[in-house]
Every structure is written in C-alpha cells, then in structure tokens.
N, C-alpha and C. Protein backbone atom coordinates (compact mmCIF):
# COMPACT_ATOMS: atom_id res chain seq x y z
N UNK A 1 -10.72 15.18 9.55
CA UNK A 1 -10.56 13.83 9.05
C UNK A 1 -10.57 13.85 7.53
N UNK A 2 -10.00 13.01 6.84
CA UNK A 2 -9.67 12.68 5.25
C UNK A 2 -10.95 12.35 5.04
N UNK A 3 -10.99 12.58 3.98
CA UNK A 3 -12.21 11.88 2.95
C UNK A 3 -11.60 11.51 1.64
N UNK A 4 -12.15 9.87 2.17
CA UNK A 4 -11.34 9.17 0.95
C UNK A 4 -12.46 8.77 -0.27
N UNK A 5 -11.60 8.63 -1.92
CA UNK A 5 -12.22 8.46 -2.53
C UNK A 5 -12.80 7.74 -2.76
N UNK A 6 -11.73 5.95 -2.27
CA UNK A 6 -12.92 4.93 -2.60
C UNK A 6 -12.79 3.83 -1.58
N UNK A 7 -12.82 2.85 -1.57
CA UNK A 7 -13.14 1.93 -0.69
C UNK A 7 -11.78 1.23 -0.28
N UNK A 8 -10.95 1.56 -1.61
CA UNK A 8 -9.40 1.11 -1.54
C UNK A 8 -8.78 1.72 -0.74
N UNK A 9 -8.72 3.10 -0.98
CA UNK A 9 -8.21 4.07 0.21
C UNK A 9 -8.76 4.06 1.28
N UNK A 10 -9.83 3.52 1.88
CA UNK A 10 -10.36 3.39 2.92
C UNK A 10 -9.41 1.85 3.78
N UNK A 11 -9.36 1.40 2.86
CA UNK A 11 -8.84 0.14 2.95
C UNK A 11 -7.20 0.39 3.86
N UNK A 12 -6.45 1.13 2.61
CA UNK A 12 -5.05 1.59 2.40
C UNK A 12 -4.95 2.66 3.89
N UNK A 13 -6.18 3.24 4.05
CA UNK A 13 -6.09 4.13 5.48
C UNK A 13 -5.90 3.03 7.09
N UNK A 14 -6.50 1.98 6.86
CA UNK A 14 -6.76 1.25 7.77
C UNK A 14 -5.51 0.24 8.12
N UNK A 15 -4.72 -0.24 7.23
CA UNK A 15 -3.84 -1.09 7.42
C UNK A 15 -2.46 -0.02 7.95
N UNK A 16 -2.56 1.34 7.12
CA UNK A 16 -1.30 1.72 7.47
C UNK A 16 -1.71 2.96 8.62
N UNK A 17 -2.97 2.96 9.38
CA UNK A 17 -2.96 3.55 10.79
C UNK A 17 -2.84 2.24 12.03
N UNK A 18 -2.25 0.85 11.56
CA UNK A 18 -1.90 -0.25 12.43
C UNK A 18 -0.65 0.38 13.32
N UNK A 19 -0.75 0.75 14.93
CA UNK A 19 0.23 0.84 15.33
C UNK A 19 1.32 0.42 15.23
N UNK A 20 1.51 -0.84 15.23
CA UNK A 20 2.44 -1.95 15.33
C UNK A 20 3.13 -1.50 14.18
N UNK A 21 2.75 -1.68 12.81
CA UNK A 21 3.20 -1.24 12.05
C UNK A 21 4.08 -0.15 11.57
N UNK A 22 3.75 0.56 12.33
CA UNK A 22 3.49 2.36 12.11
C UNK A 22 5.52 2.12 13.02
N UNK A 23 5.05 1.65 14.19
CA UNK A 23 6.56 1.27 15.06
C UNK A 23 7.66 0.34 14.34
N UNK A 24 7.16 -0.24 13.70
CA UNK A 24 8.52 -1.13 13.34
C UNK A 24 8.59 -0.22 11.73
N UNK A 25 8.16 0.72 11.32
CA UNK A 25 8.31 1.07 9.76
C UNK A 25 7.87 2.70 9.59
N UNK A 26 8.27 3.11 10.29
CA UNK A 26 8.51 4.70 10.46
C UNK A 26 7.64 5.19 9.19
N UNK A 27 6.55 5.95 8.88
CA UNK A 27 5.78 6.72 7.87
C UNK A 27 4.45 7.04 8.88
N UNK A 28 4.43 8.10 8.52
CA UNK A 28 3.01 9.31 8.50
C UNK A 28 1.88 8.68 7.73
N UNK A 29 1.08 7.96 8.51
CA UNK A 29 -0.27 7.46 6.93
C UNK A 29 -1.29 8.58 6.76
N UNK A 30 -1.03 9.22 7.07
CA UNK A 30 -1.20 10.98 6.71
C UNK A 30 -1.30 11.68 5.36
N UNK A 31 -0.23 11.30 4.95
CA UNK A 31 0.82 11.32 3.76
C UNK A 31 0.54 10.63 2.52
N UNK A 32 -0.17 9.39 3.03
CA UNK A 32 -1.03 8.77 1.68
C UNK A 32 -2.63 8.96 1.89
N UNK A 33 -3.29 9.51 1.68
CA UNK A 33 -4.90 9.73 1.48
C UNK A 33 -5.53 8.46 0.87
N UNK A 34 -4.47 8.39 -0.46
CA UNK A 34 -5.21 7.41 -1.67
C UNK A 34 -3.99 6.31 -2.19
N UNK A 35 -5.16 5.25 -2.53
CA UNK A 35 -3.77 4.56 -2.86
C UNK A 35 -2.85 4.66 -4.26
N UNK A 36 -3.29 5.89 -4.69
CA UNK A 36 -2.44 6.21 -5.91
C UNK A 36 -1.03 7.07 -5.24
N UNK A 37 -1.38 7.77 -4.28
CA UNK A 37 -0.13 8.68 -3.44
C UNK A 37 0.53 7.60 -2.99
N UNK A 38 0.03 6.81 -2.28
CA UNK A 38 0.97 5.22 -1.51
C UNK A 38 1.70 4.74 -2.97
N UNK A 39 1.13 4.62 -3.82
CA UNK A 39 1.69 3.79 -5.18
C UNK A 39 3.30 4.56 -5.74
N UNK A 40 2.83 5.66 -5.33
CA UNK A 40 4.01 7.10 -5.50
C UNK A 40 5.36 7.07 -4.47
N UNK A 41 4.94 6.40 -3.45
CA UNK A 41 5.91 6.28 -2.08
C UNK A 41 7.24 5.84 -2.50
N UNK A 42 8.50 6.53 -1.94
CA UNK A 42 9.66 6.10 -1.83
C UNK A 42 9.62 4.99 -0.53
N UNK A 43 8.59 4.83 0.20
CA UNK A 43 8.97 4.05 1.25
C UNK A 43 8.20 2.34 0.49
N UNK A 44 9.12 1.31 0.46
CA UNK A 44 8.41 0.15 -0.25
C UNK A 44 7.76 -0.40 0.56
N UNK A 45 7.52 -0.35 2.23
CA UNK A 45 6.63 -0.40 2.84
C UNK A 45 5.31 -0.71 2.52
N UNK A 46 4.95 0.91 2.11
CA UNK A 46 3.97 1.56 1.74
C UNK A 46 3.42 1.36 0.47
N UNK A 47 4.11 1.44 -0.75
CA UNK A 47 4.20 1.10 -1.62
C UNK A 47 3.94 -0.26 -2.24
N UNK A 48 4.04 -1.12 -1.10
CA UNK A 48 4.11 -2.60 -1.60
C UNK A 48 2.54 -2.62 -0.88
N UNK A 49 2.01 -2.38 -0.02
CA UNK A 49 0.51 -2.34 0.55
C UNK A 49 -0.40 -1.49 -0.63
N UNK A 50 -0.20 -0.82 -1.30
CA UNK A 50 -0.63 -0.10 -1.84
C UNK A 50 -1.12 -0.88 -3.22
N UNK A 51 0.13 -1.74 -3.96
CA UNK A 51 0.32 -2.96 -4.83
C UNK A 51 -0.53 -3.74 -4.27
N UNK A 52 -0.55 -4.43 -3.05
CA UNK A 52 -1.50 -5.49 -2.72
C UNK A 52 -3.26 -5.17 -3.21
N UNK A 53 -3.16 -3.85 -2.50
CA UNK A 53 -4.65 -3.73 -2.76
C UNK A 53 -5.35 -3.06 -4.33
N UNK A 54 -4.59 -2.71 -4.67
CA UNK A 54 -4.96 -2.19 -6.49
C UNK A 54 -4.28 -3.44 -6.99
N UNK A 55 -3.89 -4.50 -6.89
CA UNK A 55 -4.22 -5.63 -7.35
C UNK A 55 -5.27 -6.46 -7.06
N UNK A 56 -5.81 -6.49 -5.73
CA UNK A 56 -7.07 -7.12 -5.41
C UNK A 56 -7.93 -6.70 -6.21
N UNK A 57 -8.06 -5.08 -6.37
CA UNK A 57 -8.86 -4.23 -6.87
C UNK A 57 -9.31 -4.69 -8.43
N UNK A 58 -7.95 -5.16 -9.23
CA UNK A 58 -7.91 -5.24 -10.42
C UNK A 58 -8.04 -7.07 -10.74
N UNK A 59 -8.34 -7.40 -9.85
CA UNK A 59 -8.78 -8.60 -10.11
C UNK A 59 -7.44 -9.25 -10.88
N UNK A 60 -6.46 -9.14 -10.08
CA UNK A 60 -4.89 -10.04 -10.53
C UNK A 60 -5.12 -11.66 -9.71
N UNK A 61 -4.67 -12.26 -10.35
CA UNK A 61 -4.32 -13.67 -9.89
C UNK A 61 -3.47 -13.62 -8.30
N UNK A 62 -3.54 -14.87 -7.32
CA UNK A 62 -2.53 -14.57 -6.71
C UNK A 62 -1.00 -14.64 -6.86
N UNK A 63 -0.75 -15.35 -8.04
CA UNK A 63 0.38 -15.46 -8.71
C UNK A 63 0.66 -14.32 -9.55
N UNK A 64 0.01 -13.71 -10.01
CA UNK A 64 0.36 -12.33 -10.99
C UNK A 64 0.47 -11.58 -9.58
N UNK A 65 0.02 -11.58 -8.68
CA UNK A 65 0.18 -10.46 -7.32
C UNK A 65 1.17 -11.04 -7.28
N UNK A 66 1.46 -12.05 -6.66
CA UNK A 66 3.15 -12.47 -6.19
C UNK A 66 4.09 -11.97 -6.63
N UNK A 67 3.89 -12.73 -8.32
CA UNK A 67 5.25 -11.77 -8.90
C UNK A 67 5.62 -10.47 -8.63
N UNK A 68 4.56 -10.06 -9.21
CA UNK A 68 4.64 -7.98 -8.76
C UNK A 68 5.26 -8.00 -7.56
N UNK A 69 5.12 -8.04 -6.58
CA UNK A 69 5.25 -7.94 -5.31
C UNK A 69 6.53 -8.20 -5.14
N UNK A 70 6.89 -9.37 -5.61
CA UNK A 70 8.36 -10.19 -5.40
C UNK A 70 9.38 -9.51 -6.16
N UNK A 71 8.93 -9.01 -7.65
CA UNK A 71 9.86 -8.28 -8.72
C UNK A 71 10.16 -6.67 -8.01
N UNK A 72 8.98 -6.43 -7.26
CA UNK A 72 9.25 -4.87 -7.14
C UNK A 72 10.14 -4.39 -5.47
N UNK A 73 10.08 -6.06 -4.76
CA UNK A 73 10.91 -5.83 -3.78
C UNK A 73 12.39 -6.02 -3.76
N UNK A 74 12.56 -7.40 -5.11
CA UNK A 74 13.91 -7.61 -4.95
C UNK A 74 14.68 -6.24 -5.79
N UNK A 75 14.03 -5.80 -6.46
CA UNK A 75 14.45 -4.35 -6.60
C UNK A 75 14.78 -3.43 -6.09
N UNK A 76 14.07 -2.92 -4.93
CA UNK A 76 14.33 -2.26 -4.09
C UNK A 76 15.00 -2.51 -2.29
N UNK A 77 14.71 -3.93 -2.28
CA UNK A 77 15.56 -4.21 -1.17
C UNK A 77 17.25 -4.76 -1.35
C-alpha cells in the first residue's frame, strides 16, 4: 500500500479509487500517489480533481476555484 504524504493525497487517493469513476474515465489512481503527480496528468480528469483540492488546500475563494477550473478546461476540452 502507498504512503501518502499528506492529507491531500489521502484525499486525491480516495476520490480517484471511486469505481464509478474509474469506469466512465479510464486512469490507474496508482499512477498519482500525490497530488502534485495528479497536477502533472495529461488526463484533465485527474488533473482537474487534483486543482479542486490544492485549491481547497490553499484557501482559494469559490470563485477563484471556478475560474481555474473553468479556464483550464475550456482549454483542454
């Protein structure tokens, strides 16, 4: 089993071992340990969960989260 560094990645482990998830959005949460590796992801999936929670982390507004979120998808979708 992983040993994660902090409470985020514990976090980041838990949402992306969601079956459901895991089925409709193909990735190994294997593959991210931490949410700095998720932050690294070509999959925006992953990447965008990863944003959610190192923004909680960092004490962002929910409107400064939004944007991010919104700027970094219409980008990539």
């Amino acid at each position: 089993m992983a040993k994660y560094l902090t409470n985020s990645d514990r976090v980041l482990q838990s949402v992306l071992q969601n079956e459901k998830l895991a089925e409709a959005y193909p990735f190994n949460p294997s593959d991210y340990e931490t949410v700095d590796e998720a932050l690294q992801s070509d999959n925006y999936l992953v990447c965008t969960i990863a944003k959610i929670i190192e923004g909680k982390n960092e004490d962002k507004t929910d409107k400064q989260l939004y944007n991010e979120i919104n700027n970094y998808l219409n980008g990539k979708i």
